[in-house]
N, C-alpha and C. Protein backbone atom coordinates (compact mmCIF):
# COMPACT_ATOMS: atom_id res chain seq x y z
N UNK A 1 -12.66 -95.10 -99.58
CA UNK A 1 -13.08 -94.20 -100.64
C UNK A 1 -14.44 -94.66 -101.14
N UNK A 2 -15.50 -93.60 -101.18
CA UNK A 2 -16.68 -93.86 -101.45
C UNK A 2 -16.93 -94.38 -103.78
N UNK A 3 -17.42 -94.69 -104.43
CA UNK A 3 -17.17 -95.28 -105.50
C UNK A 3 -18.78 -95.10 -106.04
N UNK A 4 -19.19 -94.64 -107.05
CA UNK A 4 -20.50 -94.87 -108.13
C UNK A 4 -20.44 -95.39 -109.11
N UNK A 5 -21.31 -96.05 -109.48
CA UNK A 5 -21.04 -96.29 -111.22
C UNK A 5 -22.34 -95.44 -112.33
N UNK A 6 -21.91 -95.23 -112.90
CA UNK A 6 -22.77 -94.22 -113.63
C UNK A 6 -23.84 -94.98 -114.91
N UNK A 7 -24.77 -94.93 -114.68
CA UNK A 7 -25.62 -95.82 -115.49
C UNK A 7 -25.66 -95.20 -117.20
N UNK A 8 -26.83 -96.47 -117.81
CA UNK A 8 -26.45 -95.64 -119.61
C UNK A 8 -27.39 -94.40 -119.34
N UNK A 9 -27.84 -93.67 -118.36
CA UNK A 9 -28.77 -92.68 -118.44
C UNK A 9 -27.69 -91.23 -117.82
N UNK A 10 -26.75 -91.23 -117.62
CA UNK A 10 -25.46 -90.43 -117.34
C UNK A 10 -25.65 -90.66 -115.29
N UNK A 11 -26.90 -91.16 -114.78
CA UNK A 11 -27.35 -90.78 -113.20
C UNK A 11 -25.93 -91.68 -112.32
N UNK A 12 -26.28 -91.27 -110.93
CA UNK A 12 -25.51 -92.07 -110.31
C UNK A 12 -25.91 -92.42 -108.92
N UNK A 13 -25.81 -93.08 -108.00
CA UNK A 13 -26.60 -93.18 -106.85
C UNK A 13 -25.21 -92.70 -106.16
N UNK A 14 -25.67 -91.21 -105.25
CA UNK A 14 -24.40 -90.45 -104.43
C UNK A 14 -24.43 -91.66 -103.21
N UNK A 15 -23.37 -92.17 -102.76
CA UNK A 15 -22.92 -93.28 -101.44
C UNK A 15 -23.36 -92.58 -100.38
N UNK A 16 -23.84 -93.22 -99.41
CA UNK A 16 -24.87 -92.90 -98.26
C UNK A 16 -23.38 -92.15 -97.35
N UNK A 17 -22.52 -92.90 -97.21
CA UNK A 17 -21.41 -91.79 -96.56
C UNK A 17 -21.23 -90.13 -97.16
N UNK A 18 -21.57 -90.58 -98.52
CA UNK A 18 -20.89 -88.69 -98.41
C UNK A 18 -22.45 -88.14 -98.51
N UNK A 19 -23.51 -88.65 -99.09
CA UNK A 19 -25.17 -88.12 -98.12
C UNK A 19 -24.91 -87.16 -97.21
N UNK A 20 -24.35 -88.38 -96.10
CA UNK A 20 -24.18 -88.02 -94.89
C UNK A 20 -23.35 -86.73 -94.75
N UNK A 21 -22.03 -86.85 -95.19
CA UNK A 21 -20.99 -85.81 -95.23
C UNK A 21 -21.76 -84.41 -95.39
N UNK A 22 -22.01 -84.23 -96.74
CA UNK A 22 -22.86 -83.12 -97.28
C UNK A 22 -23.83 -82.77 -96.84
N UNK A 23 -24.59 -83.89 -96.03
CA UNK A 23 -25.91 -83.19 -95.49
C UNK A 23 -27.04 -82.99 -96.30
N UNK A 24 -27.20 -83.83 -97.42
CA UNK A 24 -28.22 -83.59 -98.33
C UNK A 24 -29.03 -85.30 -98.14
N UNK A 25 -30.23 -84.64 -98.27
CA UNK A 25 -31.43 -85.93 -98.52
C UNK A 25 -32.15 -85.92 -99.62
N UNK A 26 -33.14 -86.72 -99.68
CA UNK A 26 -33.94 -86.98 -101.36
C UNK A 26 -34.62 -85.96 -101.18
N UNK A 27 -34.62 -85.02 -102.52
CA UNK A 27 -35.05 -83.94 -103.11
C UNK A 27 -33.95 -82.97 -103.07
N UNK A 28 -32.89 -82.99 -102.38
CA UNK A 28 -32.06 -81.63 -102.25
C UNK A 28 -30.70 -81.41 -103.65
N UNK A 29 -30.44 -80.53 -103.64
CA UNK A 29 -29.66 -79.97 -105.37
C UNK A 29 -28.50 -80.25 -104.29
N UNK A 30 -27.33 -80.87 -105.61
CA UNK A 30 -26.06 -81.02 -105.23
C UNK A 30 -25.22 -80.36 -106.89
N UNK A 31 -23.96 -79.20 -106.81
CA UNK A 31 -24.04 -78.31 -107.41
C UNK A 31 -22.10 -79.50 -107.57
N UNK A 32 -21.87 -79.42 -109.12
CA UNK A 32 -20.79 -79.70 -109.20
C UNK A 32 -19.88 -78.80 -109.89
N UNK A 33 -18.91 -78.54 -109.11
CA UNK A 33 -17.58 -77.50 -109.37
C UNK A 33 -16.28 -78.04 -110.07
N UNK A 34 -16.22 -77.39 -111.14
CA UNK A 34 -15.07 -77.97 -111.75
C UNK A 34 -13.60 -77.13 -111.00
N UNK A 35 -12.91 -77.61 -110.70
CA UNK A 35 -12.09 -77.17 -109.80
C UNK A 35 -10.65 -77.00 -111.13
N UNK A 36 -10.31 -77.86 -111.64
CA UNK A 36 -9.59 -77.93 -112.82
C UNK A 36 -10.15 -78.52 -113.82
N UNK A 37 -9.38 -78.77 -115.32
CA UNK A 37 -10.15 -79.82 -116.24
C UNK A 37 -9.85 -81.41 -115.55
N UNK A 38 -10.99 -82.02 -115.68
CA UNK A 38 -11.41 -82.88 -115.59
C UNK A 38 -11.40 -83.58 -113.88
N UNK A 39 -11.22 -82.57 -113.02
CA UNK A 39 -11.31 -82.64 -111.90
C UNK A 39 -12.62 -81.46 -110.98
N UNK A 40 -13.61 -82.19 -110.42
CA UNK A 40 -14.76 -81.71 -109.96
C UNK A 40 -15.08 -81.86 -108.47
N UNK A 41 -15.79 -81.21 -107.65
CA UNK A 41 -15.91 -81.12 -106.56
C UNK A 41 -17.09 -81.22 -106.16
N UNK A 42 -18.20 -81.89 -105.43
CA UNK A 42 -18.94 -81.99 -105.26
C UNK A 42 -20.19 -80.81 -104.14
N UNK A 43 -20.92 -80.55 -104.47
CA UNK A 43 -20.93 -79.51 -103.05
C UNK A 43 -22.49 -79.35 -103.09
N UNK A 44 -22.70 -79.16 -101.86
CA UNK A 44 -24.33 -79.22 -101.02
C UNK A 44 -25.02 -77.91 -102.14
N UNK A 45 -25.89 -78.02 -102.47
CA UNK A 45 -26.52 -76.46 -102.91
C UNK A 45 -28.21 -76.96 -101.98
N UNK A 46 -28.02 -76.86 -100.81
CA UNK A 46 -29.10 -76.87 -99.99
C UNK A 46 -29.97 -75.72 -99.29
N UNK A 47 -29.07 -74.57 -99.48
CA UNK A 47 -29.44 -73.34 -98.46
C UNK A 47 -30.29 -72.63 -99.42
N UNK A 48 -31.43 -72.21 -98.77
CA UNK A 48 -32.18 -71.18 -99.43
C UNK A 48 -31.67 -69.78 -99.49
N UNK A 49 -31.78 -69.09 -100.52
CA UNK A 49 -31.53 -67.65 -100.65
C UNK A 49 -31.76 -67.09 -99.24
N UNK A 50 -32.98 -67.56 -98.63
CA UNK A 50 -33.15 -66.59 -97.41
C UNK A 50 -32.31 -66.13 -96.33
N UNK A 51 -31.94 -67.62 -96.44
CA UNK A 51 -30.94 -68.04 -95.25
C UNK A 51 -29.93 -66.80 -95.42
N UNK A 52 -29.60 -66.10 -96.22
CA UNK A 52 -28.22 -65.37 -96.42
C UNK A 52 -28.74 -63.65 -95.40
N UNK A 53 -29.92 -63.83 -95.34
CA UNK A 53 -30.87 -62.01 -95.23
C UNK A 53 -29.86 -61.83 -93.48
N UNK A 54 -29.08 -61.04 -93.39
CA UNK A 54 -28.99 -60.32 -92.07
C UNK A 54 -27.34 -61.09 -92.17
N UNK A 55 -26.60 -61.83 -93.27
CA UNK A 55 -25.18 -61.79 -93.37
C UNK A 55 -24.24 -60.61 -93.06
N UNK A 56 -24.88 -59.49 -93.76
CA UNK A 56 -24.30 -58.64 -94.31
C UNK A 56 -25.26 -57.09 -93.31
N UNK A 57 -24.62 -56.39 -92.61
CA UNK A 57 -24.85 -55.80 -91.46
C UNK A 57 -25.19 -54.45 -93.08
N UNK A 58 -26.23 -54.03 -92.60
CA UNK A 58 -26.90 -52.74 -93.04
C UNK A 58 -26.00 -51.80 -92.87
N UNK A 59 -26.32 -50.83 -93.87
CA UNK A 59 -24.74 -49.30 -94.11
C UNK A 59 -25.49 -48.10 -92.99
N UNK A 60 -24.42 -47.70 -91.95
CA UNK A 60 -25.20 -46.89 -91.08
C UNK A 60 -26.14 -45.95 -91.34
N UNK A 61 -26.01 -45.40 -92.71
CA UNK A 61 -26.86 -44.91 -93.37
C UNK A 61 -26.80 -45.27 -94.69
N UNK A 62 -28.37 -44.84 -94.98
CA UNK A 62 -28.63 -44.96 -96.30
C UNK A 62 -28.10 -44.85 -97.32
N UNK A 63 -28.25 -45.82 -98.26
CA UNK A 63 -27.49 -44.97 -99.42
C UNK A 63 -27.95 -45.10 -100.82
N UNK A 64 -28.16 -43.39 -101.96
CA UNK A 64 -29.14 -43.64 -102.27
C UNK A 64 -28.96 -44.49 -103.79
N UNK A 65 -29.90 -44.62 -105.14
CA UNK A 65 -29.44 -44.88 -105.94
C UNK A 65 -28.56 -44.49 -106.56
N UNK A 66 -28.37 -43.15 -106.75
CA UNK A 66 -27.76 -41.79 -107.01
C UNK A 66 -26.06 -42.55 -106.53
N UNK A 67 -26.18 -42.48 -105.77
CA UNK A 67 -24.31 -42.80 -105.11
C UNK A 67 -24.12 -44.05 -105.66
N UNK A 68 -25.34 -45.40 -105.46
CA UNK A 68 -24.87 -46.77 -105.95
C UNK A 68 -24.44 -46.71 -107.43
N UNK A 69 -24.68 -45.77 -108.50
CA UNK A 69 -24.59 -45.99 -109.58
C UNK A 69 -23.29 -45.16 -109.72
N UNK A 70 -22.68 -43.94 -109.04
CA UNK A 70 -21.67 -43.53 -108.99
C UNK A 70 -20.51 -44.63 -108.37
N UNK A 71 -21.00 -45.78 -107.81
CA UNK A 71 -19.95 -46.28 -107.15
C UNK A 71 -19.70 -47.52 -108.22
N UNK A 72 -20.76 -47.82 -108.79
CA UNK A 72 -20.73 -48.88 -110.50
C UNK A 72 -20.14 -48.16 -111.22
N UNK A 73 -19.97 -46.69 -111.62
CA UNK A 73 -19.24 -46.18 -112.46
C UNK A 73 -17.67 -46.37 -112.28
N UNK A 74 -17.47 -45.88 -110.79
CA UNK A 74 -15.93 -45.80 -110.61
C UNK A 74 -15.19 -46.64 -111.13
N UNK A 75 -16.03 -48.00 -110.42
CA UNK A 75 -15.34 -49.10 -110.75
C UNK A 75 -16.09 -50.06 -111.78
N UNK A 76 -16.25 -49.96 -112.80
CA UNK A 76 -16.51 -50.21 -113.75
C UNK A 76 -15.58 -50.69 -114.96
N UNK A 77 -15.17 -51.83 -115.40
CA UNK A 77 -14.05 -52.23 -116.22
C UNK A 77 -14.65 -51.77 -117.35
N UNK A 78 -12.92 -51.15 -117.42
CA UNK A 78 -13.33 -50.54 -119.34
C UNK A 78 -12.09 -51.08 -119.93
């Protein structure tokens, strides 16, 4: 089990094993998830927004504002 100690400045030096794990190096954001109270999860926030462009396959057709705001209405919590 990897172990930190947290200095009087709240910082901590992340253990070169989970570095490794996560895949993050010096300069990269590491995003912490509270999963329950007082239990947290550690997790990479490395990927650029860009990276996400062409996830999500284009609607065979267009569609215009007109319909997107009818489709925010439908479902819309009231």
């Amino acid at each position: 089990m990897a172990t930190a100690i947290v200095t009087s400045k709240g910082q901590v030096t992340i253990p070169k094993l989970v570095r490794d794990g996560l895949g993050v190096e010096t300069g990269d954001r590491v995003e912490f998830v509270e999963l329950e109270r007082g239990v947290y999860t550690v997790v990479a926030a490395t990927r650029d927004v860009r990276d996400l462009k062409g996830m999500i396959p284009k609607p065979a057709r267009p569609v215009s504002v007109e319909d997107m705001n009818k489709a925010i209405r439908r479902h819309a919590v009231r």
